[in-house]
N, C-alpha and C. Protein backbone atom coordinates (compact mmCIF):
# COMPACT_ATOMS: atom_id res chain seq x y z
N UNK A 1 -10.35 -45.41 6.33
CA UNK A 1 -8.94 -45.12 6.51
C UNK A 1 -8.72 -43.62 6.35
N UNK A 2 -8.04 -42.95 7.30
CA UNK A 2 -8.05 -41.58 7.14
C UNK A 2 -6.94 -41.46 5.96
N UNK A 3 -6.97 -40.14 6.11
CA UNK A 3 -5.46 -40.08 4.73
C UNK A 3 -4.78 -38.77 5.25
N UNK A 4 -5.39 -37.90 6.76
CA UNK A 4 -4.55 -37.31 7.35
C UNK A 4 -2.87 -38.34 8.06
N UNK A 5 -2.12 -38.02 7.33
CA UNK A 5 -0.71 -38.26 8.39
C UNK A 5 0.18 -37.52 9.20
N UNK A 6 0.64 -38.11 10.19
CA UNK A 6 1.59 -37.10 10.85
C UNK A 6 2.71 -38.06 11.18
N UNK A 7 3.42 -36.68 10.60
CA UNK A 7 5.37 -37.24 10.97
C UNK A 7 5.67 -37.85 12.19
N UNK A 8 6.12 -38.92 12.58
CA UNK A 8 6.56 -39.29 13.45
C UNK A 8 7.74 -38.16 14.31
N UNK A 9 8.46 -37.13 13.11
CA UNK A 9 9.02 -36.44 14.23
C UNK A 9 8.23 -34.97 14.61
N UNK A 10 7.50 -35.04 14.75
CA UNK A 10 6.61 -34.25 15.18
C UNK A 10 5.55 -34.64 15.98
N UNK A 11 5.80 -34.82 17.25
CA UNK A 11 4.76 -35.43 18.19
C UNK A 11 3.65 -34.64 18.27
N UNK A 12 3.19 -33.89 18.25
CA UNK A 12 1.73 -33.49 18.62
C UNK A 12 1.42 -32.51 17.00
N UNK A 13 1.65 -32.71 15.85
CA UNK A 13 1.21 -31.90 15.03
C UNK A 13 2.59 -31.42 14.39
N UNK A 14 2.09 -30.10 14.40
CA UNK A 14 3.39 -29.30 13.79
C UNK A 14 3.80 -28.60 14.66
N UNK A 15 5.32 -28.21 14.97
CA UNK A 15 5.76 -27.64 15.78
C UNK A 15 5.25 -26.27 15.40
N UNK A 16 5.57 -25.27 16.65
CA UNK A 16 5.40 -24.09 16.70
C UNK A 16 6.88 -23.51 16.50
N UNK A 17 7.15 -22.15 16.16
CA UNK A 17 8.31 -21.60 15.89
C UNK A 17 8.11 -20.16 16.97
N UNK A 18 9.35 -19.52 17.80
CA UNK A 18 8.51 -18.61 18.33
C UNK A 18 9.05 -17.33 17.29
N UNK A 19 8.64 -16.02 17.75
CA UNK A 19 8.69 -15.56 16.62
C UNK A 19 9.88 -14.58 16.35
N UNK A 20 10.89 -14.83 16.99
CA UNK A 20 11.91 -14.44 16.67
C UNK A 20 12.96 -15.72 15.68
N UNK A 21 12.44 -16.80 15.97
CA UNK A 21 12.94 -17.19 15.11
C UNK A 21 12.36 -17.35 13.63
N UNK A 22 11.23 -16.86 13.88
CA UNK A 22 10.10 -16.67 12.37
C UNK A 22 10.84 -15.66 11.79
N UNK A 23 11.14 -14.87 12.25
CA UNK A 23 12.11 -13.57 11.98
C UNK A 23 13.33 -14.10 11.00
N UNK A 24 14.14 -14.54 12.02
CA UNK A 24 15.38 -14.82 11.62
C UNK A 24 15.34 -15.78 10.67
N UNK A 25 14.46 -16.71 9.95
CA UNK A 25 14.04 -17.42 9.25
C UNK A 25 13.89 -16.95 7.65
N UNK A 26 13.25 -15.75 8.16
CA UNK A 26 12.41 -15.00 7.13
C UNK A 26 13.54 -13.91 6.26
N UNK A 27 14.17 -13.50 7.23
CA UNK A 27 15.82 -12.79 6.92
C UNK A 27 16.32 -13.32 6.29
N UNK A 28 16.87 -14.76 6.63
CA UNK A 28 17.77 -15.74 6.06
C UNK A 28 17.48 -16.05 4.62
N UNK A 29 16.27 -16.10 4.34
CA UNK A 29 15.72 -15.78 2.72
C UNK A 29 16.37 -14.73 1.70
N UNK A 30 17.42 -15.13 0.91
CA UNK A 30 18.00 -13.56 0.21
C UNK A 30 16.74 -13.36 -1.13
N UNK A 31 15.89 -14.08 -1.57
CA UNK A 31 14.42 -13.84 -1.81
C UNK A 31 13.16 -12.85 -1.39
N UNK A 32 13.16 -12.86 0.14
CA UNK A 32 12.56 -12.11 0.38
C UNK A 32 12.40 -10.92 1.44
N UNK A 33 13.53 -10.48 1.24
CA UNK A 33 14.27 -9.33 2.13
C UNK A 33 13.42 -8.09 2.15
N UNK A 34 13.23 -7.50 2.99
CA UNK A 34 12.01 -5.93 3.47
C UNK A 34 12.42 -4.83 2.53
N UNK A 35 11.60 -4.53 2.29
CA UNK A 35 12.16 -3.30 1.18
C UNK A 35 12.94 -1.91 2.39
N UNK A 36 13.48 -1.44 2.00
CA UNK A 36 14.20 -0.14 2.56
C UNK A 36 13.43 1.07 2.57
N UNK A 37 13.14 2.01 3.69
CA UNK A 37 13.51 3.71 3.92
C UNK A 37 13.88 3.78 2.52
N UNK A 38 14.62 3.60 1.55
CA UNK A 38 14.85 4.07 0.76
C UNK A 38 14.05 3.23 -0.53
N UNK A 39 13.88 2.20 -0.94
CA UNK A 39 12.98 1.85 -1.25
C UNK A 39 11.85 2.16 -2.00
N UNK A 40 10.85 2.11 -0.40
CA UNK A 40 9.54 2.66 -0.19
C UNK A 40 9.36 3.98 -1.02
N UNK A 41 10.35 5.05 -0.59
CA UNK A 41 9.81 6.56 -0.70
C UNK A 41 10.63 6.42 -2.53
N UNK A 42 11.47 5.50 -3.45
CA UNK A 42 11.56 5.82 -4.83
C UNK A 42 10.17 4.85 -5.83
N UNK A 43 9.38 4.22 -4.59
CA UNK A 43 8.44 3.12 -5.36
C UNK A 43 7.17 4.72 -5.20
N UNK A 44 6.75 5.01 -6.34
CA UNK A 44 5.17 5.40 -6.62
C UNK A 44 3.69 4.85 -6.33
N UNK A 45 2.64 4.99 -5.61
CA UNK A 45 1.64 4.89 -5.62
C UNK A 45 0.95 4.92 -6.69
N UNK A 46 0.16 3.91 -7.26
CA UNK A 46 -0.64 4.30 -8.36
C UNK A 46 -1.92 4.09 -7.96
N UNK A 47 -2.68 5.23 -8.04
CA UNK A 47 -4.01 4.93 -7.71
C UNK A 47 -4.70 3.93 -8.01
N UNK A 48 -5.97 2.99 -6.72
CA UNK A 48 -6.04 1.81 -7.47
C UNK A 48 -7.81 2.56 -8.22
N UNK A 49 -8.46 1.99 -9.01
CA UNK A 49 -9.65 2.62 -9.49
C UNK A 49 -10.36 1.53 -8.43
N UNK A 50 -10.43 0.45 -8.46
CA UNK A 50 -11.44 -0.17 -7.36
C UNK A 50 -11.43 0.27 -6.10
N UNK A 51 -10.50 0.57 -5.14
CA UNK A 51 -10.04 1.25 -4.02
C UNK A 51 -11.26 2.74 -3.74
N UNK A 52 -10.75 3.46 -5.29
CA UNK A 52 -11.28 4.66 -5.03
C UNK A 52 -12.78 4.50 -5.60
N UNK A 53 -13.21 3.98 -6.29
CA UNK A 53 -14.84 3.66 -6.41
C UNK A 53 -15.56 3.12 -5.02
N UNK A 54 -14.83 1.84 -4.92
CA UNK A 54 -15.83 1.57 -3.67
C UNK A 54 -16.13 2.65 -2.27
N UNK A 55 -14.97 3.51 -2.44
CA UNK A 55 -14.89 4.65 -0.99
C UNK A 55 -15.48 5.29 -1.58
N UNK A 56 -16.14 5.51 -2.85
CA UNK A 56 -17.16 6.56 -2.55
C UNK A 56 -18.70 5.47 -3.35
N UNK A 57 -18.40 4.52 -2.83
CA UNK A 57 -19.79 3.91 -2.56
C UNK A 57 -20.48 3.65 -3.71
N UNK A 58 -19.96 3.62 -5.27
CA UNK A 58 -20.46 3.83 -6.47
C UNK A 58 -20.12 2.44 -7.59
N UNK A 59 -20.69 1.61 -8.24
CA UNK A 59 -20.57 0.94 -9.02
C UNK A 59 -19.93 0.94 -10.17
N UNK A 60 -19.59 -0.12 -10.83
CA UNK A 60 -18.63 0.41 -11.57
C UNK A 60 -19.42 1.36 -12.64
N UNK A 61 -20.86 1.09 -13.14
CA UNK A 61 -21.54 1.72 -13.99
C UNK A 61 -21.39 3.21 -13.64
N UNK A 62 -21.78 3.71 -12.28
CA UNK A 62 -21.99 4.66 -11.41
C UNK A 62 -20.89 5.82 -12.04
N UNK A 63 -19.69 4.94 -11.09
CA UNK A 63 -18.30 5.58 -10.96
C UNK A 63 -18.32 6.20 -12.87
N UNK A 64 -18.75 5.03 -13.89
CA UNK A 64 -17.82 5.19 -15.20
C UNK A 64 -18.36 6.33 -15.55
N UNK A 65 -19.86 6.34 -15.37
CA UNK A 65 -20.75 7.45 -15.78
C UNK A 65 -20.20 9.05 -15.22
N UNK A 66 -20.16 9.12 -13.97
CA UNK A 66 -20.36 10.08 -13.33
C UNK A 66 -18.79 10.53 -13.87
N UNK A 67 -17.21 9.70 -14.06
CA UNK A 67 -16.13 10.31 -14.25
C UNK A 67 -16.18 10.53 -15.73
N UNK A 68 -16.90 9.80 -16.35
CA UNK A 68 -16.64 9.61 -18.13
C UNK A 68 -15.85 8.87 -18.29
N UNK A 69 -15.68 8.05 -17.81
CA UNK A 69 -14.78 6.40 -18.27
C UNK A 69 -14.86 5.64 -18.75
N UNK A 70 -14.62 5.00 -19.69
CA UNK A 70 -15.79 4.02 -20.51
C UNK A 70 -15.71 2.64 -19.59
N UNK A 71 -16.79 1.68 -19.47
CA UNK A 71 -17.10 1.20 -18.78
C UNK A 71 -15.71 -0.06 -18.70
N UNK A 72 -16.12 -0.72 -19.80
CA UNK A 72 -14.93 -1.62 -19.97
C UNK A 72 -13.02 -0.95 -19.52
N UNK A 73 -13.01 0.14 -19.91
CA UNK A 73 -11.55 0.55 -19.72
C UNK A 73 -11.51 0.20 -17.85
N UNK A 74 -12.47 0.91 -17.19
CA UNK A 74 -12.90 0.92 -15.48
C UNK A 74 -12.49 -0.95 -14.74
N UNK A 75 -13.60 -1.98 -16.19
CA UNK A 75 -13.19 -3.21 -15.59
C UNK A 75 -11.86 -3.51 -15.93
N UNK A 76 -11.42 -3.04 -16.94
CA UNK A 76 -9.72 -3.80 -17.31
C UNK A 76 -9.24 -3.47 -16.05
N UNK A 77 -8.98 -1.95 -15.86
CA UNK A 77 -8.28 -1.56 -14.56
C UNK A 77 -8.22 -1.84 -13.60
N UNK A 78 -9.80 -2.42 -13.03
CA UNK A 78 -9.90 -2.99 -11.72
C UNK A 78 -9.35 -4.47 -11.71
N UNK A 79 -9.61 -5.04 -12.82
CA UNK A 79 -9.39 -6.74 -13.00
C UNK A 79 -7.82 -6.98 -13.41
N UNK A 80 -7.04 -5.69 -13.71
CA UNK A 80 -5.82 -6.47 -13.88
C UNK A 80 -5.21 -6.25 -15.30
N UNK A 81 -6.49 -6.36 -16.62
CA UNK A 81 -5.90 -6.38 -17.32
C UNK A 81 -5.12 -5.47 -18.22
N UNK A 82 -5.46 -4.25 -17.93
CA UNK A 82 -4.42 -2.97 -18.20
C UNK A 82 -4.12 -2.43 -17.29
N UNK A 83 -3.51 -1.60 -17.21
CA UNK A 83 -2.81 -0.41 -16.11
C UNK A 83 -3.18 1.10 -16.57
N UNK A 84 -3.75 1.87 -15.80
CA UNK A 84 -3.99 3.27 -16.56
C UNK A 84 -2.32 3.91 -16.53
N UNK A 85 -2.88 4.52 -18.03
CA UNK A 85 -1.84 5.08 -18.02
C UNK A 85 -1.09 6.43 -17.40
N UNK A 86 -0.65 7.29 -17.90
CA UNK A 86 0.14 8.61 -17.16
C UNK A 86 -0.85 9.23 -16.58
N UNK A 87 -1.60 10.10 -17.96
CA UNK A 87 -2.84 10.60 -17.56
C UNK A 87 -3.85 10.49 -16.60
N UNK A 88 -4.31 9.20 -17.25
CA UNK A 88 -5.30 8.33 -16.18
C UNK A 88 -4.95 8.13 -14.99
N UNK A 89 -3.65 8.15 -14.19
CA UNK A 89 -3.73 7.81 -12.98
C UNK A 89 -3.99 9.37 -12.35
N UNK A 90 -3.28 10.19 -13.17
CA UNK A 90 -3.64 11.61 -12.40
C UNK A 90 -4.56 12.02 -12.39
N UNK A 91 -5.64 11.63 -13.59
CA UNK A 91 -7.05 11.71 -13.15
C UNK A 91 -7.69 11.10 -12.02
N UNK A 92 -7.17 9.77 -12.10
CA UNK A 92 -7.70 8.53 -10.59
C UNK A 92 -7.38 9.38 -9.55
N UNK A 93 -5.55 10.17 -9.69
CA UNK A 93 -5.26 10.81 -7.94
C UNK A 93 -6.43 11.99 -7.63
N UNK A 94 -6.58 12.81 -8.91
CA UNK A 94 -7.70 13.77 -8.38
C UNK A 94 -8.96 13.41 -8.04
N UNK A 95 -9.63 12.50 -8.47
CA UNK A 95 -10.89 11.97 -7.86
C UNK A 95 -10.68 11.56 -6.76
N UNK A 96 -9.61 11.07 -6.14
CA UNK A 96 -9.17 10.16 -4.85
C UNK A 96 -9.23 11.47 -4.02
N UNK A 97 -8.41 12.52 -4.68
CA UNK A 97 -8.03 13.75 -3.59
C UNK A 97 -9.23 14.55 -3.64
N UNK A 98 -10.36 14.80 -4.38
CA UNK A 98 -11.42 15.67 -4.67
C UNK A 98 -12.38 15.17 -5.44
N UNK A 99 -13.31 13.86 -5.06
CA UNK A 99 -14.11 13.88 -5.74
C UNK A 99 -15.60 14.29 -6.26
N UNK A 100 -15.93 15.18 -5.27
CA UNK A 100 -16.77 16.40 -5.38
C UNK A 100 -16.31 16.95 -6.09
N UNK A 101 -14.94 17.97 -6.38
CA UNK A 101 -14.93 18.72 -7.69
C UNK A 101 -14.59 18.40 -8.78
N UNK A 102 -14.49 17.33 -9.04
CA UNK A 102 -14.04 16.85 -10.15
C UNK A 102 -15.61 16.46 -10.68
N UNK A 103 -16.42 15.80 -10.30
CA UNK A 103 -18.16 15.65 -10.39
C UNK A 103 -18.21 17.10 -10.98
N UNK A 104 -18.16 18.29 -9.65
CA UNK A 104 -19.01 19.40 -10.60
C UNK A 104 -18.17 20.04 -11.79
N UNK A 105 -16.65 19.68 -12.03
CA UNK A 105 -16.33 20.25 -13.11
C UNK A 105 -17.16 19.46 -14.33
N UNK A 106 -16.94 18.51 -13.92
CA UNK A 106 -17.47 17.73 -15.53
C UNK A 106 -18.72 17.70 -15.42
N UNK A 107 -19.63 17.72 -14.87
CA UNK A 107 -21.22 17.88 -14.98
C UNK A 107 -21.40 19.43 -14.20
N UNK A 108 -20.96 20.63 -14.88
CA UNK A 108 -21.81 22.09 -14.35
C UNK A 108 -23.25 21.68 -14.07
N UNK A 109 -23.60 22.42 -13.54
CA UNK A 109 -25.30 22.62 -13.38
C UNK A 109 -25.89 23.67 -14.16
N UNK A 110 -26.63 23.63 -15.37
CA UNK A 110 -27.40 24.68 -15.97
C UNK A 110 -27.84 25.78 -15.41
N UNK A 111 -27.09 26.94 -16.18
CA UNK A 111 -27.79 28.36 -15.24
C UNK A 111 -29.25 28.10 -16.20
N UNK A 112 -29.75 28.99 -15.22
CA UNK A 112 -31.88 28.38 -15.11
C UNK A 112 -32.02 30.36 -15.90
């Protein structure tokens, strides 16, 4: 006995909606209304740390080492369970925006 059913008022499945009325559907929601032009540009970006590790191709060990992060603070951040704070994200934006110099500030190379 299957245990798929279908509505009798729905002859072939589920109807299709076209997509203006997906639209107008979606509007009609005072739940989930589009954020605004205005909006957008007072909401902040916060750098994500997983985002910017994986674009430069580095593990989380990698990434913690090479920025000085302690390892665990790197997984909270990526997993959710803290948020960096003030500091920390402006550190995250400069690695995002320069992470070549931010590497050679914190690891110089020994004059020989």
């Amino acid at each position: 006995m299957s245990k798929m059913t279908i509505s009798s008022k729905t002859p072939n499945g589920l109807r299709s909606m076209a997509a203006k009325a997906i639209e107008r559907a979606a509007r009609a929601d005072p739940d989930a209304q589009p954020l605004s032009e205005i909006d957008l540009k007072r909401m902040k970006r916060t750098p994500q740390a997983k985002i910017i590790r994986r674009a430069l191709e580095l593990t989380q060990e990698e990434f913690a080492a090479r920025y000085h992060i302690p390892v665990g603070t790197l997984r909270d951040w990526e997993q959710g369970r803290t948020q960096p704070d003030q500091p920390a994200r402006a550190y995250l934006t400069l690695i995002a925006r320069d992470p070549d110099h931010v590497t050679r500030t914190l690891n110089p190379e020994p004059d020989i």
